[in-house]
Protein backbone atom coordinates (compact mmCIF):
# COMPACT_ATOMS: atom_id res chain seq x y z
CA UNK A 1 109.84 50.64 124.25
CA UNK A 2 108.90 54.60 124.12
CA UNK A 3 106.09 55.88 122.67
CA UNK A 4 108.10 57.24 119.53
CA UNK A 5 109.32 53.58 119.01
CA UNK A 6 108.74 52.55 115.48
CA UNK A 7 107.86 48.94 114.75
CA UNK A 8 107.53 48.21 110.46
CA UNK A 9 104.63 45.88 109.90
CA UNK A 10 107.18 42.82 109.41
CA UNK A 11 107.01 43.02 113.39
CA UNK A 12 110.95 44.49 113.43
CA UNK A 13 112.26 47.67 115.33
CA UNK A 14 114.62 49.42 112.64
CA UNK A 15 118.25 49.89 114.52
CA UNK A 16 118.15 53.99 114.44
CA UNK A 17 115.13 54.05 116.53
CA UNK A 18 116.77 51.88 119.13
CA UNK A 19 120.56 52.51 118.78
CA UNK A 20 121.76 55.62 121.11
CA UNK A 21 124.64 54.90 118.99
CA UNK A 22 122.94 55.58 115.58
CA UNK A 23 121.14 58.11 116.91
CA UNK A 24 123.97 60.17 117.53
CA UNK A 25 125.06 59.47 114.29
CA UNK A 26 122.19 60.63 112.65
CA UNK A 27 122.38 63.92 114.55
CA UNK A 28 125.35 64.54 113.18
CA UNK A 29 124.80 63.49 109.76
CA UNK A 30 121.52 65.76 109.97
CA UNK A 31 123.63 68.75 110.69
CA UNK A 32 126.29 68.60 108.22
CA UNK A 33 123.59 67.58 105.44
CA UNK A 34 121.62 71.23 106.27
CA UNK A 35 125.96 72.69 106.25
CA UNK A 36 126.07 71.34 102.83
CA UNK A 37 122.80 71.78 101.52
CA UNK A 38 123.41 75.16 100.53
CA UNK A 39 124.72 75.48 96.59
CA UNK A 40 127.53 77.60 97.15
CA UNK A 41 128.53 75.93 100.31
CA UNK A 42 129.12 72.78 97.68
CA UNK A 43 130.16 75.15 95.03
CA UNK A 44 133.52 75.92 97.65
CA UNK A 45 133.80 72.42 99.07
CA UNK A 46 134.08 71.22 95.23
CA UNK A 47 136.28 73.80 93.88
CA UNK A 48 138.55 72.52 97.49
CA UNK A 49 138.78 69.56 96.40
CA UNK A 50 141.50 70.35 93.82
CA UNK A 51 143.54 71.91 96.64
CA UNK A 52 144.26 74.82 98.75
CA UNK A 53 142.83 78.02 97.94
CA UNK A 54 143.12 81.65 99.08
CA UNK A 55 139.74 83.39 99.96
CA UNK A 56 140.40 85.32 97.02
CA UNK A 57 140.60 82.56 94.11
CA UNK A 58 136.79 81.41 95.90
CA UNK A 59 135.26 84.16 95.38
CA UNK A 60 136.50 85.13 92.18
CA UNK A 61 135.25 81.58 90.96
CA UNK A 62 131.67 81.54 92.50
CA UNK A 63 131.21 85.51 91.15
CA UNK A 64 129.89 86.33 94.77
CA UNK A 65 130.53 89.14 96.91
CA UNK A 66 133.67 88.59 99.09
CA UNK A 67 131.68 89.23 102.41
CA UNK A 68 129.13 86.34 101.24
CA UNK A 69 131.98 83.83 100.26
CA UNK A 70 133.56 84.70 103.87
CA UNK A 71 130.25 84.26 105.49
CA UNK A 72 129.92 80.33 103.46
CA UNK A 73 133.66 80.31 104.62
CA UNK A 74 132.93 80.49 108.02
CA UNK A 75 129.79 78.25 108.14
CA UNK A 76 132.58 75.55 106.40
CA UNK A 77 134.77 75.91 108.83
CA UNK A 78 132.66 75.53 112.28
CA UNK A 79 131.05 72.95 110.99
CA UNK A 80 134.60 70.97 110.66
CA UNK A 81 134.59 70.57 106.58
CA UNK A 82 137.01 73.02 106.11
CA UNK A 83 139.87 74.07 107.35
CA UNK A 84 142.37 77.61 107.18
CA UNK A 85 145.33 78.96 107.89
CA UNK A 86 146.99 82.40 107.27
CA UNK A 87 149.75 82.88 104.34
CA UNK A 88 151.12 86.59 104.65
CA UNK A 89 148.28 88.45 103.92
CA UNK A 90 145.91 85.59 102.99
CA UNK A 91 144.27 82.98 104.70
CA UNK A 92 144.56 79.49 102.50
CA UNK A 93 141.27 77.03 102.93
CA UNK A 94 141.53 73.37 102.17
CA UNK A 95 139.03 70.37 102.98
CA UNK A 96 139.06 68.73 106.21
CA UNK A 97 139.85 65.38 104.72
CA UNK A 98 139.49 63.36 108.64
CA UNK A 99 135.63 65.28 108.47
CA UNK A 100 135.25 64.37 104.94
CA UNK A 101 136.13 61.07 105.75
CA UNK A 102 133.82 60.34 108.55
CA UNK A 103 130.97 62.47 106.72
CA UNK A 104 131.20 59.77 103.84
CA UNK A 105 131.35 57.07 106.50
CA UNK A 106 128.45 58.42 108.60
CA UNK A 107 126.48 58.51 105.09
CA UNK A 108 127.03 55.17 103.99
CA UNK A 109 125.95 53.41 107.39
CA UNK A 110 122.84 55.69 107.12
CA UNK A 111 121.92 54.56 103.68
């Protein structure tokens, strides 16, 4: 057992300080909590889920400036909550529903 091993004073080893597994998992759910942590970051994953939105409905909505919205947009979207693709002119975001998904699941086995 490493030095950084936790042991709780009932004598157990919790599973995420063990688990490679959870661990992992943890990372992950770590990241996309500090992606989402940001207020309009969950202002545009909200206002997604209702559907598919242009870039210019978002930031009409949050009363941002467009190149701030993009920059959120962007964030979003490497992180693998969001996802675009170009209409004519505009480029349509919607939620990553698969990411969602496994976001919600990675939550709930954490807590």
């Amino acid at each position: 057992m490493s030095n950084n091993t936790r042991i709780l004073s009932n004598g157990v080893t919790p599973k995420c300080c063990v688990n490679k597994k959870l661990l992992t998992e943890i990372g992950k759910t770590a990241e996309l909590l500090k992606v989402v942590a940001e207020e309009n970051r969950l202002k545009i994953l909200c206002s997604l889920k209702k559907g598919e939105l242009c870039v210019c409905d978002i930031w009409e909505n949050l009363d941002l400036p467009q190149n701030l919205v993009s920059h959120h947009l962007k964030v979003l979207r490497e992180a693998g909550l969001i996802e675009s693709r170009k209409e004519g002119l505009n480029v349509m975001y919607s939620l990553n529903e698969k990411t969602i998904q496994s976001f919600n699941l990675l939550l709930s086995n954490l807590l």
